[in-house]
C-alpha atoms as a PDB file:
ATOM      1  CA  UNK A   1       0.000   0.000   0.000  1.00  0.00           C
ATOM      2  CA  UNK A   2       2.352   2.391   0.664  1.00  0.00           C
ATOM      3  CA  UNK A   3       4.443   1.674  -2.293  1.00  0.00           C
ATOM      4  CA  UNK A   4       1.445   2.789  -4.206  1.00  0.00           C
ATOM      5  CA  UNK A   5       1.068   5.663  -2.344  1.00  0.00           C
ATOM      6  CA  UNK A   6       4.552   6.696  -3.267  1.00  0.00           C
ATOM      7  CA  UNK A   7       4.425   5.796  -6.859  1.00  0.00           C
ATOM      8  CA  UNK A   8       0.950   8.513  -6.663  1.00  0.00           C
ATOM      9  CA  UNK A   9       2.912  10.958  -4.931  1.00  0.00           C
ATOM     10  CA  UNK A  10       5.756  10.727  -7.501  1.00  0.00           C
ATOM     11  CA  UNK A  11       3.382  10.790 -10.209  1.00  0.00           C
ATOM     12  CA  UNK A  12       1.106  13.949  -9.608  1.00  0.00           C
ATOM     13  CA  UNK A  13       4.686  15.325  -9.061  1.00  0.00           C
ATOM     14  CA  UNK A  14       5.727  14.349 -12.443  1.00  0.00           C
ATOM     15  CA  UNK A  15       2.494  16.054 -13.556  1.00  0.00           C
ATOM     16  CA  UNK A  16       0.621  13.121 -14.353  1.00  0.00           C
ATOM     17  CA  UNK A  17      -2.691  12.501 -13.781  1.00  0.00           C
ATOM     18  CA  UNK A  18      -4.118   9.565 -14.921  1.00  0.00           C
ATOM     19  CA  UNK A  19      -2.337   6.472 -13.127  1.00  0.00           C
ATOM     20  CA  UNK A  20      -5.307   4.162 -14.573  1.00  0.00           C
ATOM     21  CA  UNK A  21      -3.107   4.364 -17.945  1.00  0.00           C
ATOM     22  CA  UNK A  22       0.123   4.457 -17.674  1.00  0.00           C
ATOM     23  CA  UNK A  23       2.511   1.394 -17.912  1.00  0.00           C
ATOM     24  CA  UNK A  24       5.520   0.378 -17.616  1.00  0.00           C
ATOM     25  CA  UNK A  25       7.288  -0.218 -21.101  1.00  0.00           C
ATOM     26  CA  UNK A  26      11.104  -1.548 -20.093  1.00  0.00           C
ATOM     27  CA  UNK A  27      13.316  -1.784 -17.021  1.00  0.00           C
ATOM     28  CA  UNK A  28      16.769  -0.312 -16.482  1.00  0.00           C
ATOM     29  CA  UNK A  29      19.547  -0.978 -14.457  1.00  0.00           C
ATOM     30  CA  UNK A  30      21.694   1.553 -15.308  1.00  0.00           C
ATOM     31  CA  UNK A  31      20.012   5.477 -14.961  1.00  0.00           C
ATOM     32  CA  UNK A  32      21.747   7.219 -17.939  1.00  0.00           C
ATOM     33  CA  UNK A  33      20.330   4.558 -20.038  1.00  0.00           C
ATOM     34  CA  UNK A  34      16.938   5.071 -19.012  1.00  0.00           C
ATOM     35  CA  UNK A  35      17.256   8.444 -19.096  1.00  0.00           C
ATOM     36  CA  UNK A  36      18.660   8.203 -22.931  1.00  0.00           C
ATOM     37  CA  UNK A  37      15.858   5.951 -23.642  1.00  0.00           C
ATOM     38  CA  UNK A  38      13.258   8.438 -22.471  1.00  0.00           C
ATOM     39  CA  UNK A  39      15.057  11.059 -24.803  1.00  0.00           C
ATOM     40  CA  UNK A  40      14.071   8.852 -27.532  1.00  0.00           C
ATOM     41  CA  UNK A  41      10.587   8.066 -26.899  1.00  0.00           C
ATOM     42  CA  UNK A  42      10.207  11.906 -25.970  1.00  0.00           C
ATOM     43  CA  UNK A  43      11.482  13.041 -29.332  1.00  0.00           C
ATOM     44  CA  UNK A  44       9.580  10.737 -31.329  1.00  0.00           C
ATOM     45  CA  UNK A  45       6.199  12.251 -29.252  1.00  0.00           C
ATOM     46  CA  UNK A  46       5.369   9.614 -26.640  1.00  0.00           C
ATOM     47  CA  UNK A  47       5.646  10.996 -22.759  1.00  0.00           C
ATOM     48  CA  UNK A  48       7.737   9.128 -20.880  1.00  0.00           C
ATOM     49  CA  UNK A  49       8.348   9.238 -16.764  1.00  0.00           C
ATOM     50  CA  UNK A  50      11.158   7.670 -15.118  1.00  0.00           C
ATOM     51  CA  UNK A  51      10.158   5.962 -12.088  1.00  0.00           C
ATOM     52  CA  UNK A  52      12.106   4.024  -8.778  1.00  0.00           C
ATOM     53  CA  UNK A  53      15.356   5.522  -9.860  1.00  0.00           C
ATOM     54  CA  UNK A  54      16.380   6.548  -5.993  1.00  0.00           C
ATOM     55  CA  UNK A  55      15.505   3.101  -5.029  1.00  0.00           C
ATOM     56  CA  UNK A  56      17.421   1.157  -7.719  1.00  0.00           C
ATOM     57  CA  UNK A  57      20.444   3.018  -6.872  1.00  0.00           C
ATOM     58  CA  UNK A  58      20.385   1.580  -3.601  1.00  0.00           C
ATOM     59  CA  UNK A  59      18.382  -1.922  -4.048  1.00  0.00           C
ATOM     60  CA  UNK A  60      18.254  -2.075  -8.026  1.00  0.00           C
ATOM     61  CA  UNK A  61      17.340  -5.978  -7.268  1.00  0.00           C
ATOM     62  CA  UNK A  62      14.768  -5.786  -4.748  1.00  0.00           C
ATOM     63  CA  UNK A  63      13.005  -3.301  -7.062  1.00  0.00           C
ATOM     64  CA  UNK A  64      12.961  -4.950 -10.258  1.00  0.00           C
ATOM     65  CA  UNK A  65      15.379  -1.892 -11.381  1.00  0.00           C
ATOM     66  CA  UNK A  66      14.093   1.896 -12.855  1.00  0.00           C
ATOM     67  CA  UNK A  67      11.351   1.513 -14.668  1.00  0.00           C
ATOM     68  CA  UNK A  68      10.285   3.352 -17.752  1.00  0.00           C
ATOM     69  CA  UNK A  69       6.795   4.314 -18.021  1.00  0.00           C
ATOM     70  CA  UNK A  70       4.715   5.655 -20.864  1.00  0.00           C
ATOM     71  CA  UNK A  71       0.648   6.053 -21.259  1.00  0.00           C
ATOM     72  CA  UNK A  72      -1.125   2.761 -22.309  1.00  0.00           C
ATOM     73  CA  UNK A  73      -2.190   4.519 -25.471  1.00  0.00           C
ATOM     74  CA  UNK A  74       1.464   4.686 -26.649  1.00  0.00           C
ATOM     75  CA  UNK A  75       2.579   1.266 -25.306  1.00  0.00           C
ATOM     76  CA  UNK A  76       2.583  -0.312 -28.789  1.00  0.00           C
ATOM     77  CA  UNK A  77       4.685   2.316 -30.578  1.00  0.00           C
ATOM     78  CA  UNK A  78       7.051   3.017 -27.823  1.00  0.00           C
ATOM     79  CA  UNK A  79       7.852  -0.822 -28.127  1.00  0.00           C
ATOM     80  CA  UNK A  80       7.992  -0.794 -31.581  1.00  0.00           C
ATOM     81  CA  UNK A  81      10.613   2.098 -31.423  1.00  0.00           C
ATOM     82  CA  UNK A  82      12.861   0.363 -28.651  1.00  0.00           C
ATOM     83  CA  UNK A  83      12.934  -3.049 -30.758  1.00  0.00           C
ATOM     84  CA  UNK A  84      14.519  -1.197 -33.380  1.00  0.00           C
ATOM     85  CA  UNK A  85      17.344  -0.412 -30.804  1.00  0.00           C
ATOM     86  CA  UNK A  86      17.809  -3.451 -29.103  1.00  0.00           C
END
């Protein structure tokens, strides 16, 4: 529960607003990559939010890593765009 709360907290601080659709579209380890990565998506159009990166620095295990969200609506093109890097 309260990792939700946080994740709502760090949202409506990001300037987000509906949580209902947004979703997660890759993982990082590493924070300059995900920050690269949401350069990309962000110049192509598609919003992007980084989220967890404080707590993957510390525990990037325990947290699954920093995760790189985007709204549902873009999900399929966002993906499409990172296969074409990977």
């Amino acid at each position: 529960m309260i990792k939700w709360l946080i994740i709502i907290m760090a949202a409506r601080k990001k300037g987000v607003s509906d949580l209902a659709k947004l979703v997660t579209v890759t993982t990082f380890f590493d924070a300059n990559e995900a920050h690269i990565t949401k350069g990309l998506l962000e110049s192509e159009g598609i919003e992007a939010w980084i989220f967890d990166e404080l707590a993957a620095v510390y525990t990037p295990i325990a947290t699954g890593g920093i995760r790189l969200v985007v709204k549902q609506t873009d999900l399929a093109r966002a993906r499409e765009l990172l296969s074409l890097i990977d």
